[in-house]
Structure formats: structure tokens, C-alpha cells
C-alpha atoms as a PDB file:
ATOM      1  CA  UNK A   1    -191.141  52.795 156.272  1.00  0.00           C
ATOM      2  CA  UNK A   2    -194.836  52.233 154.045  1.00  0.00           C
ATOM      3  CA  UNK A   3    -195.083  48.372 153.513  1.00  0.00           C
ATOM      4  CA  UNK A   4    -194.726  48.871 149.703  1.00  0.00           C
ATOM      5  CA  UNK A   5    -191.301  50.111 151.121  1.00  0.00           C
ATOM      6  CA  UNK A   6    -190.866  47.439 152.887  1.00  0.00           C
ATOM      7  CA  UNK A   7    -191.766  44.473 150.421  1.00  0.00           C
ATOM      8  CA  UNK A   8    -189.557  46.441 147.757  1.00  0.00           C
ATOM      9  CA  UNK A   9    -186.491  45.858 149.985  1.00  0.00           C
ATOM     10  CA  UNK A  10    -187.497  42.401 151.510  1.00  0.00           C
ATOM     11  CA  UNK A  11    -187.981  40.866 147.334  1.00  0.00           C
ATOM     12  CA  UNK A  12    -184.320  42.909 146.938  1.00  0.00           C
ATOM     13  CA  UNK A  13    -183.229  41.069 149.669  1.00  0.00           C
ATOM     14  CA  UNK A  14    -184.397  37.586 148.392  1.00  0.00           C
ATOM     15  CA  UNK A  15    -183.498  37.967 144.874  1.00  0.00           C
ATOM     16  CA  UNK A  16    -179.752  38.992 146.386  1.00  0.00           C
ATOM     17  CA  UNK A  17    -179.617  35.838 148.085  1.00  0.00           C
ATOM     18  CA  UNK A  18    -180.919  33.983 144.720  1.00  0.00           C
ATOM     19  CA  UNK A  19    -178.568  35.244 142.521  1.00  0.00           C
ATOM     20  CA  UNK A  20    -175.768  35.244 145.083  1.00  0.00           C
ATOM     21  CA  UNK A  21    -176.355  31.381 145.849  1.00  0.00           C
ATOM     22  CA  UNK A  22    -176.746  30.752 141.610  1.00  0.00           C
ATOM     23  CA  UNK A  23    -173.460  32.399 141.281  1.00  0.00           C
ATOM     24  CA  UNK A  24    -171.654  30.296 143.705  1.00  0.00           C
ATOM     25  CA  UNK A  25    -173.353  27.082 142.711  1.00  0.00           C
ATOM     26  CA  UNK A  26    -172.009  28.209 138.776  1.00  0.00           C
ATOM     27  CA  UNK A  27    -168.514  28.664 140.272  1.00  0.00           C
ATOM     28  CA  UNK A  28    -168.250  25.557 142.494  1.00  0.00           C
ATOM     29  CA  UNK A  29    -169.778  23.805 139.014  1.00  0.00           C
ATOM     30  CA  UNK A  30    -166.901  25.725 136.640  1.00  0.00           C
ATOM     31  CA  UNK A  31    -164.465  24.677 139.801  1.00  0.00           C
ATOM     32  CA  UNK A  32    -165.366  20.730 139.469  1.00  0.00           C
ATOM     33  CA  UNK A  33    -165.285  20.658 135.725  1.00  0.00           C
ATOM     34  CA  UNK A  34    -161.793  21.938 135.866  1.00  0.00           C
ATOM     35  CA  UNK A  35    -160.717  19.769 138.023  1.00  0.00           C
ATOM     36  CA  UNK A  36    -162.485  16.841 136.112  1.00  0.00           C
ATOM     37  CA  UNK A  37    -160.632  18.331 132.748  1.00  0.00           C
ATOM     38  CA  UNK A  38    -156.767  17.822 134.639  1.00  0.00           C
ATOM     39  CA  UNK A  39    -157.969  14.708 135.147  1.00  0.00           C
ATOM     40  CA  UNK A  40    -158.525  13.426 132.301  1.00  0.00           C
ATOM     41  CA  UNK A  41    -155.827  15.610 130.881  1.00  0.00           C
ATOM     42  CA  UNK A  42    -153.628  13.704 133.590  1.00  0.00           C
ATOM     43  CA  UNK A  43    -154.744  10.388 132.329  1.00  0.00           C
ATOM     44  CA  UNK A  44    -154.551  10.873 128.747  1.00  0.00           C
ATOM     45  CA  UNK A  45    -150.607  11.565 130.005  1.00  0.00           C
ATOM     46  CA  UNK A  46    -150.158   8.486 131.819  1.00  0.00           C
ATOM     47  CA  UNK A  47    -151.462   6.508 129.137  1.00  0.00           C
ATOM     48  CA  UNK A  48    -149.910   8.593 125.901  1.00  0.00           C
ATOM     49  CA  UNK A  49    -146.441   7.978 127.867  1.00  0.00           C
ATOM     50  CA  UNK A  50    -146.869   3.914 127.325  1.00  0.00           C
ATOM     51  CA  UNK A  51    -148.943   3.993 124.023  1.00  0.00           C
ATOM     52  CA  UNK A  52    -147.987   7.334 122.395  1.00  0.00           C
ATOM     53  CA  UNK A  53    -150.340   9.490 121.486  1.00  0.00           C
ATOM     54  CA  UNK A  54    -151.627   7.701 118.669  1.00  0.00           C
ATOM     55  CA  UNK A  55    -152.389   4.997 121.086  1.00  0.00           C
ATOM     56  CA  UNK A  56    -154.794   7.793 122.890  1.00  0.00           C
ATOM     57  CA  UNK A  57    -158.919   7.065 122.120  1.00  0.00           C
ATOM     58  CA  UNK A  58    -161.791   8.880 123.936  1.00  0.00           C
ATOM     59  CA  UNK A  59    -163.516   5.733 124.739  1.00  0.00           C
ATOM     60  CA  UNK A  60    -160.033   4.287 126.608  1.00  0.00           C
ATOM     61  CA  UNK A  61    -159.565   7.590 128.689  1.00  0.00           C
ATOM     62  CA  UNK A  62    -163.390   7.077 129.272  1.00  0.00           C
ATOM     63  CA  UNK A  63    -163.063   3.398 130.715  1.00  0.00           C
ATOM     64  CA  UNK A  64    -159.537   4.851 133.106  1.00  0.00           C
ATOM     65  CA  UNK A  65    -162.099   7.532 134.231  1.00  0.00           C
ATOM     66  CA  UNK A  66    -164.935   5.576 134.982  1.00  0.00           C
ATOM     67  CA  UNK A  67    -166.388   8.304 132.318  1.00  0.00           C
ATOM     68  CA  UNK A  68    -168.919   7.317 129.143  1.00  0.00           C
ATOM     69  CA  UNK A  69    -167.649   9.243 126.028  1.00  0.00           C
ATOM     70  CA  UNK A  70    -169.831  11.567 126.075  1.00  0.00           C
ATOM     71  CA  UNK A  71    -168.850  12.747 129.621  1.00  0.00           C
ATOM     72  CA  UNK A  72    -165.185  13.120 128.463  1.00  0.00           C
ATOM     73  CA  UNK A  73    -166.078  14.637 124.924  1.00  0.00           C
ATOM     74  CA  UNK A  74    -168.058  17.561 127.326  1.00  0.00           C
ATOM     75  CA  UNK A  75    -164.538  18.435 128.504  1.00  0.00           C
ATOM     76  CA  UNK A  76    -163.149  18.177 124.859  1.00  0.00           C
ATOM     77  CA  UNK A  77    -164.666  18.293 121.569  1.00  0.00           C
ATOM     78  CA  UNK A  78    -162.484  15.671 119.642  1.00  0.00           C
ATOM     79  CA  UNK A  79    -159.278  13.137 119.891  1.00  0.00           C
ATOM     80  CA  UNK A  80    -157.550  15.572 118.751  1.00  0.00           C
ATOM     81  CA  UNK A  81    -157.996  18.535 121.265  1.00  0.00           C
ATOM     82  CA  UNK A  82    -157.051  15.721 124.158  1.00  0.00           C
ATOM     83  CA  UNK A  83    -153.812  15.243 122.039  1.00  0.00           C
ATOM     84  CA  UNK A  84    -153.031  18.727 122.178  1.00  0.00           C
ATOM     85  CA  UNK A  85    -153.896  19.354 125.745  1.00  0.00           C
ATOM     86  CA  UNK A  86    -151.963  16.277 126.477  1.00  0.00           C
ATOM     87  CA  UNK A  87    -148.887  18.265 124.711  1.00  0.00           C
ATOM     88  CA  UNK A  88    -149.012  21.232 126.400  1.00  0.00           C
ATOM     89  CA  UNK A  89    -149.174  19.397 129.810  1.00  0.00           C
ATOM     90  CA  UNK A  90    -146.176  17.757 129.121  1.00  0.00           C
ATOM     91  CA  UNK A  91    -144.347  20.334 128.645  1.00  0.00           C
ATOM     92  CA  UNK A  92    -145.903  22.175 131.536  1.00  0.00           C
ATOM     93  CA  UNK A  93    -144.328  19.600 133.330  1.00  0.00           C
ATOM     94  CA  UNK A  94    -141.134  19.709 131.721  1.00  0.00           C
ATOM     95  CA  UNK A  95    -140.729  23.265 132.338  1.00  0.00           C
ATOM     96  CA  UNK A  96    -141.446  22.906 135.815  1.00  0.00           C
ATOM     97  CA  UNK A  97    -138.548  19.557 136.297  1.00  0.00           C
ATOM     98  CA  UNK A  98    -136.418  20.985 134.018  1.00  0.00           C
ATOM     99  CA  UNK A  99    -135.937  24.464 133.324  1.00  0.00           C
ATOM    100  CA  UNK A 100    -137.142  26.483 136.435  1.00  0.00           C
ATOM    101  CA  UNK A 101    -135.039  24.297 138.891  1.00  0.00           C
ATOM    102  CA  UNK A 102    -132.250  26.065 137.003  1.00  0.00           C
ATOM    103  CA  UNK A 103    -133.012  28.926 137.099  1.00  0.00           C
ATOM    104  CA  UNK A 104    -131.786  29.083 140.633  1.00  0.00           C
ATOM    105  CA  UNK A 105    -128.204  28.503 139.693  1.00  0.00           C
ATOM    106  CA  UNK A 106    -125.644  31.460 139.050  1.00  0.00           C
ATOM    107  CA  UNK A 107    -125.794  32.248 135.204  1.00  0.00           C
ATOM    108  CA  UNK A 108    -123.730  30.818 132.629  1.00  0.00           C
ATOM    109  CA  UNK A 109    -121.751  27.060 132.969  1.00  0.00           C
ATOM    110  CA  UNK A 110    -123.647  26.736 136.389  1.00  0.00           C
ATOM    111  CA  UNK A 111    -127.159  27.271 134.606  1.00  0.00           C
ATOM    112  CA  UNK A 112    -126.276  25.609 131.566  1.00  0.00           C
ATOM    113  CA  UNK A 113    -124.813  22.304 133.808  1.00  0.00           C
ATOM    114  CA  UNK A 114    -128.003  22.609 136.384  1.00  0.00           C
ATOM    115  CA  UNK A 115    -129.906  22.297 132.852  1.00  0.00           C
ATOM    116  CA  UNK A 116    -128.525  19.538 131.652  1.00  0.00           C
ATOM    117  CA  UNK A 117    -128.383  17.035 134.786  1.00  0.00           C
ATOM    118  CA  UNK A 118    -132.335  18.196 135.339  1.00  0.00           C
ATOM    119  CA  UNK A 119    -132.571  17.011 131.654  1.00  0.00           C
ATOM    120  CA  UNK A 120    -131.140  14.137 132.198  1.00  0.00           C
ATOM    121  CA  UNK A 121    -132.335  12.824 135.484  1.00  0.00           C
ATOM    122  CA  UNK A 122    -135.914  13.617 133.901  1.00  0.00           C
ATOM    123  CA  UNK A 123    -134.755  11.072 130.727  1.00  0.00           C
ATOM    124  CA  UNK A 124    -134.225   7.906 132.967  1.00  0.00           C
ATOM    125  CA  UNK A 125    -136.844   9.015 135.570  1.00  0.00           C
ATOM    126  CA  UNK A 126    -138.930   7.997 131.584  1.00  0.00           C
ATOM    127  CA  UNK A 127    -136.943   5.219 131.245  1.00  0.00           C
ATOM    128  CA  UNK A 128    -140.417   3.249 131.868  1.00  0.00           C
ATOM    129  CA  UNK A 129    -142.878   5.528 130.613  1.00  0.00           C
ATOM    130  CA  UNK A 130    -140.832   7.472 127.707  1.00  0.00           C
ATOM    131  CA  UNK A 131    -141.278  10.528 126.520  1.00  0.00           C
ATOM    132  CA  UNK A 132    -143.849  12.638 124.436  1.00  0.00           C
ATOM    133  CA  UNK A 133    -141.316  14.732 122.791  1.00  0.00           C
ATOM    134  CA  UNK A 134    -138.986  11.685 121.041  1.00  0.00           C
ATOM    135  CA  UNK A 135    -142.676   9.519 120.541  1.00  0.00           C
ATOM    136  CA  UNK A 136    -144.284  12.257 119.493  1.00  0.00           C
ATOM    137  CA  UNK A 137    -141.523  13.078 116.919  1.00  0.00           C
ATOM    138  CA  UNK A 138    -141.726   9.783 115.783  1.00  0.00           C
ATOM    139  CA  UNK A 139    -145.262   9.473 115.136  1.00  0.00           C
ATOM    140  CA  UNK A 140    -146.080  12.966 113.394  1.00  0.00           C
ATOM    141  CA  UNK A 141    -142.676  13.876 111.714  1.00  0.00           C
ATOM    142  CA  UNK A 142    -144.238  13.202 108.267  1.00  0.00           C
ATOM    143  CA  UNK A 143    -147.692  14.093 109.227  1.00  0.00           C
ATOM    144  CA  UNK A 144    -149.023  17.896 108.681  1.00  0.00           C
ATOM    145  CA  UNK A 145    -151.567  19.011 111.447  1.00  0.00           C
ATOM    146  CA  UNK A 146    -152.713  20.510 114.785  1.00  0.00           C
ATOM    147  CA  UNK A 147    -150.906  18.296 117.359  1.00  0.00           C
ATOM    148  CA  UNK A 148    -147.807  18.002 114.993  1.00  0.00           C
ATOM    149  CA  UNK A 149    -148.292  21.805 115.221  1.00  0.00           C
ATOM    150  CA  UNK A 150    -148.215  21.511 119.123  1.00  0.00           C
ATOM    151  CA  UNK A 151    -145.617  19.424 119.283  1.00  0.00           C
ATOM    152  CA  UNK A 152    -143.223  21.346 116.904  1.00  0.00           C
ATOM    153  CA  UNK A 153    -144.138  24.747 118.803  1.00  0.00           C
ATOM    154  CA  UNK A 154    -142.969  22.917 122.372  1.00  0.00           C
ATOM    155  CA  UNK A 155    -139.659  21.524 121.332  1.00  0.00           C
ATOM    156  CA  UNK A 156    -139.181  24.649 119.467  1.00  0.00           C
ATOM    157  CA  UNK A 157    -139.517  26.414 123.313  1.00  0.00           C
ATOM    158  CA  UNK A 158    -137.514  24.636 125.015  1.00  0.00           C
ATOM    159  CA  UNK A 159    -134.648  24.601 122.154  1.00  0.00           C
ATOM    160  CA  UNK A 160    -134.836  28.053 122.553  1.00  0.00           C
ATOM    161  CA  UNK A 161    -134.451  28.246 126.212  1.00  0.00           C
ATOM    162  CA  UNK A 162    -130.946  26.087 126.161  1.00  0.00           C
ATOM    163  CA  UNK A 163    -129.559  28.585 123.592  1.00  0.00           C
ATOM    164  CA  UNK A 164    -130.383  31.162 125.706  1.00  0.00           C
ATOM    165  CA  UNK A 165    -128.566  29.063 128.087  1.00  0.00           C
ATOM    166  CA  UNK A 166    -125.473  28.290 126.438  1.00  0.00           C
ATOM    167  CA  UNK A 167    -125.684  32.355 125.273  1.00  0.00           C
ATOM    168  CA  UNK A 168    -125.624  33.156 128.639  1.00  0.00           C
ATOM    169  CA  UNK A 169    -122.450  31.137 129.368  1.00  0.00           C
ATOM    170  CA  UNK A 170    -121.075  33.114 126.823  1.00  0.00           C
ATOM    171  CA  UNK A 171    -121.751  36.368 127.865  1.00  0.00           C
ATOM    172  CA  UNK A 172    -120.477  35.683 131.064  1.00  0.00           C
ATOM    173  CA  UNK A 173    -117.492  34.434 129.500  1.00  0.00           C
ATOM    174  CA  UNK A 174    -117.332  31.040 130.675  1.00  0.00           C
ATOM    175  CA  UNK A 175    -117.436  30.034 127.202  1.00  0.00           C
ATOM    176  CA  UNK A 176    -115.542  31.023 124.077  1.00  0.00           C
ATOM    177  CA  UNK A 177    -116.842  34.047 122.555  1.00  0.00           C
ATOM    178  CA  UNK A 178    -117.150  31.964 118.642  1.00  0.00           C
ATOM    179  CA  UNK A 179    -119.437  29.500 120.277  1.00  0.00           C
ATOM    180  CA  UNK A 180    -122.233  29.018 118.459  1.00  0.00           C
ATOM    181  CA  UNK A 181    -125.598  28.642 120.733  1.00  0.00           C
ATOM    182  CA  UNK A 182    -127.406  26.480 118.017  1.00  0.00           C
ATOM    183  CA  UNK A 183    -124.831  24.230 117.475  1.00  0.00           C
ATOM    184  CA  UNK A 184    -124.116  23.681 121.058  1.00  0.00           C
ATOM    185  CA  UNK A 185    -127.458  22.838 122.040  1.00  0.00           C
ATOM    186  CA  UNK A 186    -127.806  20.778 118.866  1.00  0.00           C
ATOM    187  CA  UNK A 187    -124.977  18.613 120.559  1.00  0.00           C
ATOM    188  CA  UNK A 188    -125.998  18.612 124.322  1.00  0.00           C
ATOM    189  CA  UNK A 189    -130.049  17.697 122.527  1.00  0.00           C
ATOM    190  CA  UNK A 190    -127.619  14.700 120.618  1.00  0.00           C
ATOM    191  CA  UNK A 191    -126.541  13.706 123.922  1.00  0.00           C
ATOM    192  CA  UNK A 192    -130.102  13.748 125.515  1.00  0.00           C
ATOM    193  CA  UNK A 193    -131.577  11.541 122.421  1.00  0.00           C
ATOM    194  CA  UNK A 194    -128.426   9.478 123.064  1.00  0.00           C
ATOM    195  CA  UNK A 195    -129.370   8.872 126.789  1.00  0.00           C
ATOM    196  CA  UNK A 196    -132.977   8.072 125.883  1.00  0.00           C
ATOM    197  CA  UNK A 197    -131.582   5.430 123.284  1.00  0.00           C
ATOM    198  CA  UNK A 198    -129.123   3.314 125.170  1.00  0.00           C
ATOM    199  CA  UNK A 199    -131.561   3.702 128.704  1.00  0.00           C
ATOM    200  CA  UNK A 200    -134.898   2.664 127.323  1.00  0.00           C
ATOM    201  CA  UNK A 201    -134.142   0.761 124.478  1.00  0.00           C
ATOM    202  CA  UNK A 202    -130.764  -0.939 125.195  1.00  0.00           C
ATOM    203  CA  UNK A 203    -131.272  -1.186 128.788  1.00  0.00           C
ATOM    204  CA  UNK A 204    -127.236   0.145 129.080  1.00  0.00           C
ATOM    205  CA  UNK A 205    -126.334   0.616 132.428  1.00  0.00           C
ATOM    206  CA  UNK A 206    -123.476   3.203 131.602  1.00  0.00           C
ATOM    207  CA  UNK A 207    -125.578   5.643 129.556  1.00  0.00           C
ATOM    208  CA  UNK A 208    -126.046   8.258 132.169  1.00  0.00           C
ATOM    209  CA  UNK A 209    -122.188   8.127 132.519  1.00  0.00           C
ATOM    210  CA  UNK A 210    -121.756   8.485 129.561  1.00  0.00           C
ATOM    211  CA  UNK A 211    -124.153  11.289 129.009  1.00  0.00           C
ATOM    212  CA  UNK A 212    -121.785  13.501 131.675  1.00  0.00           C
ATOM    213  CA  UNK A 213    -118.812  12.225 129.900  1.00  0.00           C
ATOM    214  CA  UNK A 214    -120.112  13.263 126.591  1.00  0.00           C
ATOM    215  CA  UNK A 215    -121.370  17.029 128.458  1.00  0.00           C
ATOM    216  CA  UNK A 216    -118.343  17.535 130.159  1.00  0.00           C
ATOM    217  CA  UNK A 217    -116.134  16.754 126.531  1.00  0.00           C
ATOM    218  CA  UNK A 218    -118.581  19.504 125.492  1.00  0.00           C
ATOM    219  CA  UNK A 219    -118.008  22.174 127.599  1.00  0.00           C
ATOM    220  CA  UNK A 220    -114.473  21.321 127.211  1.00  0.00           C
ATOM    221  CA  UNK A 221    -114.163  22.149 123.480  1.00  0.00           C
ATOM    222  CA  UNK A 222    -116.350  25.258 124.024  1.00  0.00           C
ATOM    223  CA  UNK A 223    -114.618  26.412 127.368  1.00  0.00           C
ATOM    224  CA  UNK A 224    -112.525  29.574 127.292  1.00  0.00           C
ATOM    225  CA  UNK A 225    -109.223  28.910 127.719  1.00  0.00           C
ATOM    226  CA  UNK A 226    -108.338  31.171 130.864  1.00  0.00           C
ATOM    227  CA  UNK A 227    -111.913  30.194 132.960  1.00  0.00           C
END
């Protein structure tokens, strides 16, 4: 091989290894900023759960972090965008404790029932720290705008997953054929807000109880006559 040969192929070589080590150093950088954005993301959570996510400021989640606020406004651009991603992380979560779980259990009154006791043991595992969809609520009901937006497209999931549910039950025919799969999760979400009510704020002992009381009066009314 001439040397011109040669030094072609040995600079090929080197800039190979340059661009080869610039791309790994870029992916191990995109690879820590992600995991610096969960947590923050994950902190904004624990905090929103005990202040609400009004209650959430860059400069707070900067002093949890050990972060200056312009280290956690390079992972997002405003208060707002943290409310948001703080959002959909709950309800990643809530997906994930809730509704998958299940998902293992044979369709119809099993799925619907698995439903509602993960729904409920997630409501007084939050006795302590509450929950972003009932503060949320609260706070932005009246109040036009992205994370109201967020918030409204969440519940609106989930809401749609226990009529699917509760349609389910009735296509199985566990449940009456005139059941209506808005009203009766309208009801079993009254019993969940219930829950929430008399376990965080009234500190009543009997509200879980009650809550499978109230579920299993439910199914009764709705229950096909012959299952």
C-alpha cells in the first residue's frame, strides 16, 4: 500500500474513533439529562401531592434538587410545563397501580371489581399525600388553560377506561343488558370521591368499608338477575 494510502486510512481510522467517542459522550449526556428530568419530574410529584400544584415554584423544586433555577428551567421552559409533566406522571402512575393490575382478571364483574379495590387501595395509600386528580380539580375547575387542559384530558382517560369496564361486564352478561356504562361509573367515581372525603378529611375509620358496601349495593342493582 503507497503511504498516501496509508495516511488516507490511518486519518479514517482516527476520525472513526472521534466521532464514535463524540457520539457516545452525546448519548451518555442525553442519558443523564433524562434521568435528571424524572427527577425533578419525581419531585415536583412529591411536593404537588402536599401543596397542589399551585403550591409548585421552580425555585422550590430547585432548593429539593440541590438545582439553581436555571439548571431546572434547562429541563423545562416554564412553571407551567413542570405542571403538566407533573400531570401526566401521575397518571402514568395511576395507570400502572390501577388499571393494568386489572387487566389480569377474567373480563367483566371480575375486571370491573379488580378495578375498583386497585382504586381504592390507591385512595387511602393518598390518604397522606392526596391526590392530583381531586386537587387538581379543585384548583383549575374555573380556570381555562394548558394544565387544566392536562388535567381534563387524564380524568377524561381513565373515565373512559371504567366504562369500558363496566361495558365489558355487560357484554359478558354479568350485568343487565339496560345498564348504562356512564352512569355506572359516574356512581362507582361517587364512591371513590366519597372514600377520599371521609379518609383524608374526616379521618373515618369505616370509609373503606363503606366504599365495598356502597360497590357491592352497586353491582347489586345492576346485576342480572340469573348470574
Amino acid at each position: 500500500m503507497a503511504e498516501s494510502d496509508v495516511s488516507r486510512t490511518t486519518g479514517s481510522r482516527v476520525r472513526g474513533a472521534h466521532t464514535r467517542a463524540a457520539t457516545t459522550r452525546a448519548t451518555k449526556a442525553v442519558h443523564k439529562g433524562q434521568q435528571t428530568k424524572a427527577a425533578i419530574v419525581d419531585a415536583a410529584l412529591s411536593l404537588a401531592s402536599q401543596v397542589g400544584l399551585e403550591g409548585l415554584s421552580i425555585g422550590a423544586i430547585g432548593e429539593i434538587m440541590g438545582m439553581s433555577k436555571s439548571g431546572v428551567f434547562a429541563h423545562f421552559g416554564s412553571r407551567e410545563e413542570l405542571q403538566i409533566s407533573v400531570v401526566r406522571e401521575y397518571h402514568a402512575r395511576f395507570e400502572r397501580e390501577v388499571f393494568r393490575p386489572a387487566l389480569a382478571a377474567p373480563r367483566g364483574l371480575p375486571r370491573l371489581r379488580a378495578l375498583f379495590d386497585n382504586w381504592m387501595r390507591q385512595t387511602s395509600l393518598e390518604i397522606d399525600s392526596g391526590c392530583i386528580y381531586i386537587s387538581g380539580a379543585v384548583e383549575f375547575d374555573d380556570r381555562p388553560g394548558p394544565v387544566r387542559d392536562a388535567l381534563v384530558e387524564t380524568v377524561n382517560t381513565w373515565q373512559a377506561a371504567v366504562r369500558r369496564a363496566v361495558q365489558l361486564a355487560i357484554d359478558e352478561g354479568h350485568l343487565r343488558a339496560d345498564t348504562d356504562p356512564a352512569q355506572m361509573a359516574f356512581e362507582i367515581h361517587g364512591l371513590i370521591l366519597a372514600l377520599h372525603y371521609e379518609a383524608r378529611f374526616l379521618r373515618s375509620p369505616g370509609g373503606l368499608q363503606r366504599a365495598r358496601t356502597g360497590f357491592d349495593n352497586l353491582l347489586a342493582r345492576y346485576r342480572r338477575q340469573d348470574t
